[in-house]
C-alpha atoms as a PDB file:
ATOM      1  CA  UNK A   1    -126.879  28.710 -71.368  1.00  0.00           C
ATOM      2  CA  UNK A   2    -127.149  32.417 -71.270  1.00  0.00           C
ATOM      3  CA  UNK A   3    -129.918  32.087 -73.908  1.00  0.00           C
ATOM      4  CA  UNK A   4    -132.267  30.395 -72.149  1.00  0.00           C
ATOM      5  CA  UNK A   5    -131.334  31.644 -68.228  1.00  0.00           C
ATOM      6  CA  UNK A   6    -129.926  35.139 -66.753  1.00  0.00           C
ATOM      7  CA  UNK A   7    -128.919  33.946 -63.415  1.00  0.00           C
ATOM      8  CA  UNK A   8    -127.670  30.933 -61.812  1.00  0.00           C
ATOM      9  CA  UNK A   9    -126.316  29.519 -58.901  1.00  0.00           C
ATOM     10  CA  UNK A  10    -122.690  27.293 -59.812  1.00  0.00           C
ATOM     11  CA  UNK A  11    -123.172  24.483 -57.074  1.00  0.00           C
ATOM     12  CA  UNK A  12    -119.430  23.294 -55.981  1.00  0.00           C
ATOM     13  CA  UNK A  13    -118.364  20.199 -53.208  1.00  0.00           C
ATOM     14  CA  UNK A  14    -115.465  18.440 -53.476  1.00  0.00           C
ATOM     15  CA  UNK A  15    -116.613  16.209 -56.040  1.00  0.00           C
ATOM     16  CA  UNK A  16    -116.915  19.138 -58.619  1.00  0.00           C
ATOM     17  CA  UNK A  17    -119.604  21.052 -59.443  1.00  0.00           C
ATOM     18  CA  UNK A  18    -123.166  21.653 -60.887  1.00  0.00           C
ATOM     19  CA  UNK A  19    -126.116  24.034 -62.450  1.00  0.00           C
ATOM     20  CA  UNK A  20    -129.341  23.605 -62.249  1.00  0.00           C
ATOM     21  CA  UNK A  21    -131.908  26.000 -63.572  1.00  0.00           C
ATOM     22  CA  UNK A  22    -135.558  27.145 -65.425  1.00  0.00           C
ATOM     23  CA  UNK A  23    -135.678  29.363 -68.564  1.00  0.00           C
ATOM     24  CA  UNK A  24    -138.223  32.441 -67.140  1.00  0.00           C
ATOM     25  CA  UNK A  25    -140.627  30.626 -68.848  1.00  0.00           C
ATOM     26  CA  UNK A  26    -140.990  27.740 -67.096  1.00  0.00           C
ATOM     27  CA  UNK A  27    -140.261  25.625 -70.154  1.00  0.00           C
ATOM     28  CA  UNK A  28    -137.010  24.300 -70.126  1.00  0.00           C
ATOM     29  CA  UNK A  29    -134.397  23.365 -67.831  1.00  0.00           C
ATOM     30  CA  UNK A  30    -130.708  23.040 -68.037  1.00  0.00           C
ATOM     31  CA  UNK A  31    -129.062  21.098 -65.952  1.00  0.00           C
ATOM     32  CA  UNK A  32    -124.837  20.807 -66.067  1.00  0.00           C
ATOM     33  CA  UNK A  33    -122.241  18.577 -64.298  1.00  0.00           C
ATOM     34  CA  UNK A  34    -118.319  18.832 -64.396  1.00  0.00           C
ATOM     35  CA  UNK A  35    -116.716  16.256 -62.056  1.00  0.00           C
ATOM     36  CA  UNK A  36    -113.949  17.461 -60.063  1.00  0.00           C
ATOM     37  CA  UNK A  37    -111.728  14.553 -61.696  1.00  0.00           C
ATOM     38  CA  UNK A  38    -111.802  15.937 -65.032  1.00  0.00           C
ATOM     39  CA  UNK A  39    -109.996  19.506 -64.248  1.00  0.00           C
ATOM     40  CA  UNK A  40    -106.471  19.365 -64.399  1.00  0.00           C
ATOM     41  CA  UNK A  41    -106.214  20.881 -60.329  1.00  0.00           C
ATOM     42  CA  UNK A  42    -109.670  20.816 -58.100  1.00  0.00           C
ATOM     43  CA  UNK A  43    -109.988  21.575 -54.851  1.00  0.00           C
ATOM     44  CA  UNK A  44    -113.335  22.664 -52.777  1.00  0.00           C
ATOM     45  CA  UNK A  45    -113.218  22.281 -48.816  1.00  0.00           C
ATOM     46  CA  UNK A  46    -116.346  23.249 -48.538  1.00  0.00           C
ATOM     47  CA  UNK A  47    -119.751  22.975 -50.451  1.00  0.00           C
ATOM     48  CA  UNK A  48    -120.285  26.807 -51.890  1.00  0.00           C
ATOM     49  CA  UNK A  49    -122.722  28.355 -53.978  1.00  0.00           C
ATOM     50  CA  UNK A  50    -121.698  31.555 -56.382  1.00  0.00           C
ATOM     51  CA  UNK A  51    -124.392  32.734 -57.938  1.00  0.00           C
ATOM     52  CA  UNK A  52    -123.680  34.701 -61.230  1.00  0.00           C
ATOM     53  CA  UNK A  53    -124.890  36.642 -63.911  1.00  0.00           C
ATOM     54  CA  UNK A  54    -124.677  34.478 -67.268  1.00  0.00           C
ATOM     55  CA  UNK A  55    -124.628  37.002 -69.519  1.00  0.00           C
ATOM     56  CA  UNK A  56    -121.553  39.093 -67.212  1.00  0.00           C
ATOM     57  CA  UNK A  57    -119.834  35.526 -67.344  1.00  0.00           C
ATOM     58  CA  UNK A  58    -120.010  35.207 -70.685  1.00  0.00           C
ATOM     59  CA  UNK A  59    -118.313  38.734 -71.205  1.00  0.00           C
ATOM     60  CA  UNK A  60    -115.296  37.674 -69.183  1.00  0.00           C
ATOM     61  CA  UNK A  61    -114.935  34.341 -70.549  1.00  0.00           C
ATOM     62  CA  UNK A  62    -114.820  36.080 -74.229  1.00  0.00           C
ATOM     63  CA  UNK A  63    -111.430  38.074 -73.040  1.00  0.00           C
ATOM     64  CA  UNK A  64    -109.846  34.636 -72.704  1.00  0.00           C
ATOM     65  CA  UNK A  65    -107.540  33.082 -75.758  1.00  0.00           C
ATOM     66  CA  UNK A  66    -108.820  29.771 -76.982  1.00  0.00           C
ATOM     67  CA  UNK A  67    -105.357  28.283 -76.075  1.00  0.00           C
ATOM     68  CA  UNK A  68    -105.239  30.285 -72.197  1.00  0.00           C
ATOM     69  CA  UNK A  69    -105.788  28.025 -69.533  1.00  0.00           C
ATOM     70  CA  UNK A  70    -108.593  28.953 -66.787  1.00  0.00           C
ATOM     71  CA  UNK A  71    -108.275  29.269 -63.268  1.00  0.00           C
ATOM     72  CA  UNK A  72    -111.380  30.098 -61.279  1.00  0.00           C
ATOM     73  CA  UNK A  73    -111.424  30.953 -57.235  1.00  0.00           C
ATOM     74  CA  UNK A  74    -113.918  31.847 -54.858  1.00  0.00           C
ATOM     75  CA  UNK A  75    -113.857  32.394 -51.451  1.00  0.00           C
ATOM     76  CA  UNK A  76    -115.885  30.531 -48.686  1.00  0.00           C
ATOM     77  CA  UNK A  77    -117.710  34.312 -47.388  1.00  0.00           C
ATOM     78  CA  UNK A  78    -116.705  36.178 -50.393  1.00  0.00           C
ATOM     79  CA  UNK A  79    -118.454  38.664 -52.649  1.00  0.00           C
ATOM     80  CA  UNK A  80    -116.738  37.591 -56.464  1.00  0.00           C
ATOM     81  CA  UNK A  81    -115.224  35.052 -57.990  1.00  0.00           C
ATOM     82  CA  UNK A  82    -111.998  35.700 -59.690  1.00  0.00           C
ATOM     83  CA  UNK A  83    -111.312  34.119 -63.589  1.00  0.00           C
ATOM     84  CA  UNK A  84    -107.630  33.576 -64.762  1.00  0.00           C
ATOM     85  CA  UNK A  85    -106.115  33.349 -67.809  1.00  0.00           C
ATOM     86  CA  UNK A  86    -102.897  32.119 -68.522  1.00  0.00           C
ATOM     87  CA  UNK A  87    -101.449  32.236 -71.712  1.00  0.00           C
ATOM     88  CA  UNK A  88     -99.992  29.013 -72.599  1.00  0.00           C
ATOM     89  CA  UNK A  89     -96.573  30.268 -73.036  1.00  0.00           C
ATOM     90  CA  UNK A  90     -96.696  31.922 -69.957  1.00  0.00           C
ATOM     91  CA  UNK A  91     -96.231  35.641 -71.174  1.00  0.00           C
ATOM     92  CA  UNK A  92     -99.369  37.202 -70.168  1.00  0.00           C
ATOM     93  CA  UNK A  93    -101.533  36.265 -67.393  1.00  0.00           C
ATOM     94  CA  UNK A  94    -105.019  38.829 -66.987  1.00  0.00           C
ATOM     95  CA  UNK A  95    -107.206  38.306 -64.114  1.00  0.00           C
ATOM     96  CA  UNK A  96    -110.799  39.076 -64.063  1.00  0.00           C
ATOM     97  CA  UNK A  97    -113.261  39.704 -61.027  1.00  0.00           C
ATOM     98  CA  UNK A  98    -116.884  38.778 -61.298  1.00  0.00           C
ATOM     99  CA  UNK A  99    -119.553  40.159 -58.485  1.00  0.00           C
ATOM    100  CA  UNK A 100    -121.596  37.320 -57.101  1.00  0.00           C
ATOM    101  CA  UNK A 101    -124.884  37.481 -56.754  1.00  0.00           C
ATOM    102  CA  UNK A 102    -127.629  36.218 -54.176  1.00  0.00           C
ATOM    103  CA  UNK A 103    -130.305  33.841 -55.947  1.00  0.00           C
ATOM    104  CA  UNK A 104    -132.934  32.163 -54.416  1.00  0.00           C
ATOM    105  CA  UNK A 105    -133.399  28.784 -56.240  1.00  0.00           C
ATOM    106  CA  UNK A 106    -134.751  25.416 -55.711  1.00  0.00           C
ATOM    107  CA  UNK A 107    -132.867  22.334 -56.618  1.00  0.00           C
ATOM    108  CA  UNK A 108    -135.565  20.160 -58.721  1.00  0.00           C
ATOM    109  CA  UNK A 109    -135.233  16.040 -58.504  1.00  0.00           C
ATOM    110  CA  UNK A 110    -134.647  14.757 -61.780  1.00  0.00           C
ATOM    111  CA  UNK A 111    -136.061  11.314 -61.709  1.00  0.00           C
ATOM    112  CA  UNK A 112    -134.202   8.244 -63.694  1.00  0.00           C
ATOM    113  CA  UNK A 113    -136.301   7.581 -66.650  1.00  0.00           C
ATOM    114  CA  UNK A 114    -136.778   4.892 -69.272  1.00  0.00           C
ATOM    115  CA  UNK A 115    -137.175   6.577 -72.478  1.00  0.00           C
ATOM    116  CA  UNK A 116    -139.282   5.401 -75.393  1.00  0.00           C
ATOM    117  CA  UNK A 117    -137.001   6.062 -77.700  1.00  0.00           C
ATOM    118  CA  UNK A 118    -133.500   7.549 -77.631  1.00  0.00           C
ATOM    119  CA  UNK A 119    -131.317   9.152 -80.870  1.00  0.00           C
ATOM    120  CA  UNK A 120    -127.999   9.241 -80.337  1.00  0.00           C
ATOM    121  CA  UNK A 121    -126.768  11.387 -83.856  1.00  0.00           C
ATOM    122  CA  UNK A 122    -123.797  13.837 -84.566  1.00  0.00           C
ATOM    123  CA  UNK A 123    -124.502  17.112 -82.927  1.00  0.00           C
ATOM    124  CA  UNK A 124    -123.650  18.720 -86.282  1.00  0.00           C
ATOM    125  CA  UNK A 125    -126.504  17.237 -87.774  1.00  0.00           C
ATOM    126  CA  UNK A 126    -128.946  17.963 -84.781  1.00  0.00           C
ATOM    127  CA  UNK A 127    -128.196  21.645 -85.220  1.00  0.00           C
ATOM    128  CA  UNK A 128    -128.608  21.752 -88.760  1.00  0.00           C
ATOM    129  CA  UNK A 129    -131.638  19.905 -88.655  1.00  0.00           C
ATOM    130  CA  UNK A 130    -133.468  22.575 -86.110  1.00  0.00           C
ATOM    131  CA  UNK A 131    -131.426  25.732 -88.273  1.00  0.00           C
ATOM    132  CA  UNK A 132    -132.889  24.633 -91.247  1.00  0.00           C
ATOM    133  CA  UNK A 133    -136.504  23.550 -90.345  1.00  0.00           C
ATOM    134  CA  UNK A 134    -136.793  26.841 -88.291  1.00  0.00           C
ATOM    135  CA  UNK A 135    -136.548  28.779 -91.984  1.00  0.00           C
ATOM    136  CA  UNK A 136    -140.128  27.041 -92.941  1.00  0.00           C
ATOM    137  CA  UNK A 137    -141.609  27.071 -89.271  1.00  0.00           C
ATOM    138  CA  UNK A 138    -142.030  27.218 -85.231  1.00  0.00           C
ATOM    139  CA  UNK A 139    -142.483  23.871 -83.790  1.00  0.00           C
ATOM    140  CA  UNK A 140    -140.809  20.622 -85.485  1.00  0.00           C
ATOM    141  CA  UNK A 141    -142.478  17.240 -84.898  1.00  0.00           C
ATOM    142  CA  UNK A 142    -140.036  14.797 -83.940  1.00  0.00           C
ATOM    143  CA  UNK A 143    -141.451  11.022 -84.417  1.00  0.00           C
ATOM    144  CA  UNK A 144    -139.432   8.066 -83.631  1.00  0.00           C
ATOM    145  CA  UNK A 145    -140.762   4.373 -85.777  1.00  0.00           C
ATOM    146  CA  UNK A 146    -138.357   1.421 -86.379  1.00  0.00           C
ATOM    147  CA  UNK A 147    -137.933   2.875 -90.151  1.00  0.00           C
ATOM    148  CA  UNK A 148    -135.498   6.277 -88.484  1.00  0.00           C
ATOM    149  CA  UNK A 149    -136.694   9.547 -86.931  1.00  0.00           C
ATOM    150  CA  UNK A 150    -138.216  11.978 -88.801  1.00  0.00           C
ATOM    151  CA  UNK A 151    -137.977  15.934 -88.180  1.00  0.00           C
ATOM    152  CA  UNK A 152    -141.076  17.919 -89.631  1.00  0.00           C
ATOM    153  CA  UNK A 153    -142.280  21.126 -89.568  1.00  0.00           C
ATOM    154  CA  UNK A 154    -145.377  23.200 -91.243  1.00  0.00           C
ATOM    155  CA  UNK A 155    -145.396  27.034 -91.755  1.00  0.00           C
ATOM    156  CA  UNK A 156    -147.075  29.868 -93.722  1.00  0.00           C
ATOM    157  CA  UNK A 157    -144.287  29.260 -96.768  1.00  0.00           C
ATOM    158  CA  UNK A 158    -145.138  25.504 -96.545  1.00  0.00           C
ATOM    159  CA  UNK A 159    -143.378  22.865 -95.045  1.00  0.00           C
ATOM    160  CA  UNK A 160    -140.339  20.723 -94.548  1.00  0.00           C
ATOM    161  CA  UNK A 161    -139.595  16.766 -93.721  1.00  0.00           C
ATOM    162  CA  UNK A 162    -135.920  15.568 -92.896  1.00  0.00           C
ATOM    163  CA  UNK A 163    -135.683  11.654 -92.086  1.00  0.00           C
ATOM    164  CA  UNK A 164    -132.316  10.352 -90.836  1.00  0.00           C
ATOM    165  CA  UNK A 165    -132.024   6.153 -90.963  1.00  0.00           C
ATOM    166  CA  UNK A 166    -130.256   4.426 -88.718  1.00  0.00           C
ATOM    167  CA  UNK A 167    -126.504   3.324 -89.980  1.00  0.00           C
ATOM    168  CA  UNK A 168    -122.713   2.876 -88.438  1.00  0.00           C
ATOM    169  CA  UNK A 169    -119.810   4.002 -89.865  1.00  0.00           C
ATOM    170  CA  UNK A 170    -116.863   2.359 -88.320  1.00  0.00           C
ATOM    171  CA  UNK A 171    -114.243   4.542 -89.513  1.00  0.00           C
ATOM    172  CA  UNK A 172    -116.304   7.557 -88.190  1.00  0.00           C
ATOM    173  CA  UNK A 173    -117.985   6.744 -85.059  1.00  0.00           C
ATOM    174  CA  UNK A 174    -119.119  10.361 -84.703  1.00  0.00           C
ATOM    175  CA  UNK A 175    -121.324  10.024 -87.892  1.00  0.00           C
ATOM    176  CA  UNK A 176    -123.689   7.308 -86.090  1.00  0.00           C
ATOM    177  CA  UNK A 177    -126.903   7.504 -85.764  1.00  0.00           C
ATOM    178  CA  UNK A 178    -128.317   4.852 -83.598  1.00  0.00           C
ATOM    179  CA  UNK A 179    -131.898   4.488 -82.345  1.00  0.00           C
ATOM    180  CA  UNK A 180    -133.058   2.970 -79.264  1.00  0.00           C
ATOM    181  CA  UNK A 181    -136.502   2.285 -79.726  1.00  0.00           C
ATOM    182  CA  UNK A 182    -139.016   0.411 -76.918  1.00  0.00           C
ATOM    183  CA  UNK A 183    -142.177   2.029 -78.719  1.00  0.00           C
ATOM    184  CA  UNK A 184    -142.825   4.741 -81.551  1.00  0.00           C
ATOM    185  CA  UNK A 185    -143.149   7.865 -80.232  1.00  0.00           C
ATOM    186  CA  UNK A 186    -144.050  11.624 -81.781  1.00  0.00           C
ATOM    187  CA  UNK A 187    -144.171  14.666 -79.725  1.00  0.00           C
ATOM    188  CA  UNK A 188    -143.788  18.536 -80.970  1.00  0.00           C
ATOM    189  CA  UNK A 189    -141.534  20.974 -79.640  1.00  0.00           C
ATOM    190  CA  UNK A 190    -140.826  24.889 -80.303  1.00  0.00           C
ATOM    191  CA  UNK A 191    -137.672  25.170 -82.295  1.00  0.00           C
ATOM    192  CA  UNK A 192    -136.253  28.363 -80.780  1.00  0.00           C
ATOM    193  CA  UNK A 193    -135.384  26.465 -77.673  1.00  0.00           C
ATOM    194  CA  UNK A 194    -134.257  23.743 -79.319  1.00  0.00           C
ATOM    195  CA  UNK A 195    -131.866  25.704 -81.502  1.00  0.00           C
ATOM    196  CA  UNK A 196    -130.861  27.236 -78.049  1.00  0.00           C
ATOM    197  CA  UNK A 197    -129.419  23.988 -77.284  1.00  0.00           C
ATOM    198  CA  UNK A 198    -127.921  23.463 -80.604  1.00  0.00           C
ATOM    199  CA  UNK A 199    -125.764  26.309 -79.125  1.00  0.00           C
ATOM    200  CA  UNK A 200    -123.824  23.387 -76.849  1.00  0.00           C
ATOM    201  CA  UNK A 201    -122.906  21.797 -80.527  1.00  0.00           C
ATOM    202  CA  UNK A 202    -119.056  22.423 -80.375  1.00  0.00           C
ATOM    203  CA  UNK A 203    -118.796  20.194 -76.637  1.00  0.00           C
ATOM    204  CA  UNK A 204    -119.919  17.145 -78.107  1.00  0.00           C
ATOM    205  CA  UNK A 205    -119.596  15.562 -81.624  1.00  0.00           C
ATOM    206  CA  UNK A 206    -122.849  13.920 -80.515  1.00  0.00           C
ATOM    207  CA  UNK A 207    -125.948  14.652 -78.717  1.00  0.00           C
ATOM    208  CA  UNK A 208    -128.656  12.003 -76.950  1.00  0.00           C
ATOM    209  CA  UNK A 209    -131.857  13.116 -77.869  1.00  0.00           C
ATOM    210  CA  UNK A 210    -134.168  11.174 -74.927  1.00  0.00           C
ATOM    211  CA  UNK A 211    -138.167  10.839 -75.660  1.00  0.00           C
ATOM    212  CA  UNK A 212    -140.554   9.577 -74.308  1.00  0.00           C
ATOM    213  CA  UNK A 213    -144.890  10.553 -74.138  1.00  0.00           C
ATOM    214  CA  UNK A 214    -145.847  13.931 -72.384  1.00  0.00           C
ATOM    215  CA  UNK A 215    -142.503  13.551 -71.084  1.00  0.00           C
ATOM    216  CA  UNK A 216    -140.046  16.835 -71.684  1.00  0.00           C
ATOM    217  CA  UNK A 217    -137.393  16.184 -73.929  1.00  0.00           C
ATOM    218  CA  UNK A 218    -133.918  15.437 -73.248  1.00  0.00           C
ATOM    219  CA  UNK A 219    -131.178  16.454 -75.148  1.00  0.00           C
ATOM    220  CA  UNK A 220    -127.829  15.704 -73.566  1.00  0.00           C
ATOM    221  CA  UNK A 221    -124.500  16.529 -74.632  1.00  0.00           C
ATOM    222  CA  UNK A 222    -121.785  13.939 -72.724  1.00  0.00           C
ATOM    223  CA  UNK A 223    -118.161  16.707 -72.515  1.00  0.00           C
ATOM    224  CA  UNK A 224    -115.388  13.848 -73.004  1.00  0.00           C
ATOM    225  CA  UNK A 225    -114.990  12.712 -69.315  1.00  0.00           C
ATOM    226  CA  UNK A 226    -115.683  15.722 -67.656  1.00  0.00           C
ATOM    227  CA  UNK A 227    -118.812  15.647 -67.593  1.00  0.00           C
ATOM    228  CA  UNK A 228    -122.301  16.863 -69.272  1.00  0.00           C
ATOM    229  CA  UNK A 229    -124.861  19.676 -70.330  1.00  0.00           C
ATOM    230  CA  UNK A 230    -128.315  18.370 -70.293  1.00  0.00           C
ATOM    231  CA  UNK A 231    -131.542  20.151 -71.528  1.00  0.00           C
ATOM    232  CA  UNK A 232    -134.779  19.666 -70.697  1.00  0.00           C
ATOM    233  CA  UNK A 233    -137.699  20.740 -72.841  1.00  0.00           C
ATOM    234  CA  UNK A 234    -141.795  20.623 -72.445  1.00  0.00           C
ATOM    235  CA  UNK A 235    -143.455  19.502 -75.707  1.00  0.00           C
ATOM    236  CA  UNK A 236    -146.416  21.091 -76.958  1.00  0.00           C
ATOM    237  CA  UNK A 237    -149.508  20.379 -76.464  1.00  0.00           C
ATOM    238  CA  UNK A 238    -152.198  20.988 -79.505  1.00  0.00           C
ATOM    239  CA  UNK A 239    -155.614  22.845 -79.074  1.00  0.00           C
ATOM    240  CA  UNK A 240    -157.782  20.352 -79.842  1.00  0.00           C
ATOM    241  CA  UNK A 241    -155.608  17.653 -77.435  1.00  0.00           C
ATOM    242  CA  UNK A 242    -156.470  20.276 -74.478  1.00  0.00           C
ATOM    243  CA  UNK A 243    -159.919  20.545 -74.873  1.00  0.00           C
ATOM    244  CA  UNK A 244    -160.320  16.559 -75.407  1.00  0.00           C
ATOM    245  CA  UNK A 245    -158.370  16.371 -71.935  1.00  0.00           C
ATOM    246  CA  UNK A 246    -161.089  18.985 -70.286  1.00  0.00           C
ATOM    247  CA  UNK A 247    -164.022  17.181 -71.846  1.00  0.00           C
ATOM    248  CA  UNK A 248    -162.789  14.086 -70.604  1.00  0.00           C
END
């Protein structure tokens, strides 16, 4: 997340807790949700915001072993919020204070939506897809027909085309690629942010990529049953579309 946002306020209640914020751009959005069920000990008497520095979270969290486990705390009127790691043989335990921060932030409503089309596809593939096309150029053209999705992008080397077709593979669910089509759709988006969220590849062996006409994109990685990262991204809109909208 750190990519797209410095700052953020980590919404908690007793049912676990959220993020919600804009890239300074005004293009994308990420919104987050971990359920208070899916830690192994939660507890939040009351609703508290901690707002933090992404980037200074980020350092912390890199001083913690892949195996540690994590314990954060916060206090109801305090200044920090304190990060734990516990190695999981018990022999070293570091703790780690983080400053919190005061952000001003409004929560936006994210309205239920029926999508034209929705690709569900290994995240693997997603990122690979966006790595590679953003080697020939900037924005990638995403169009959804009942024949697959198709990934294209133009540039000043030349240009690139990757088509994925639908199939199951029951011995490797997490190979899929299943489309969910009510009507074709094609919309363009800028790769950078979309290889931003390629970043959230390693929580999910596969992303929901949600589309729908001068709708933003969504592209939504489900965490096992804790919860979910979801990213929200304005397509572009050509030139010549613009001035066609001003002359009508």
């Amino acid at each position: 997340m750190k990519d797209l946002v410095q700052d953020a306020n980590f919404d908690c209640s007793s049912t676990g807790f959220a993020l919600q914020a804009m890239d300074s751009s005004h293009v994308s959005l990420i919104h987050m949700q971990l359920r208070s069920d899916g830690f192994e000990h939660f507890r939040c008497d009351r609703n508290l915001s901690m707002g933090v520095s992404l980037n200074n979270m980020a350092k912390i969290l890199k001083c913690m072993g892949s195996d540690d486990i994590l314990t954060m705390k916060a206090e109801d009127q305090g200044d920090s919020v304190t990060f734990m790691f516990e190695a999981a043989n018990q022999e070293r335990i570091s703790d780690f204070e983080l400053k919190l921060m005061d952000i001003d932030s409004e929560q936006l409503g994210i309205p239920d939506t029926e999508y034209a089309a929705t690709i569900k596809m290994p995240s693997t593939e997603f990122a690979r897809i966006c790595k590679d096309l953003s080697t020939i150029g900037d924005t990638v053209l995403i169009g959804v027909t009942k024949d697959g999705v198709r990934f294209s992008t133009q540039g000043d080397i030349g240009s690139a085309n990757v088509t994925l077709r639908q199939h199951n593979n029951v011995d490797r669910p997490e190979e899929n690629v299943v489309i969910d089509m009510q009507e074709p759709v094609a919309l363009t988006f800028a790769l950078r942010y979309l290889n931003s969220f390629a970043k959230a590849t390693p929580l999910a062996s596969q992303v929901l990529v949600s589309m729908s006409k001068e709708l933003p994109v969504v592209v939504k990685y489900q965490m096992g049953d804790i919860g979910h990262i979801s990213y929200y991204l304005a397509p572009k809109i050509e030139d010549d579309e613009e001035m066609e909208g001003d002359n009508a």
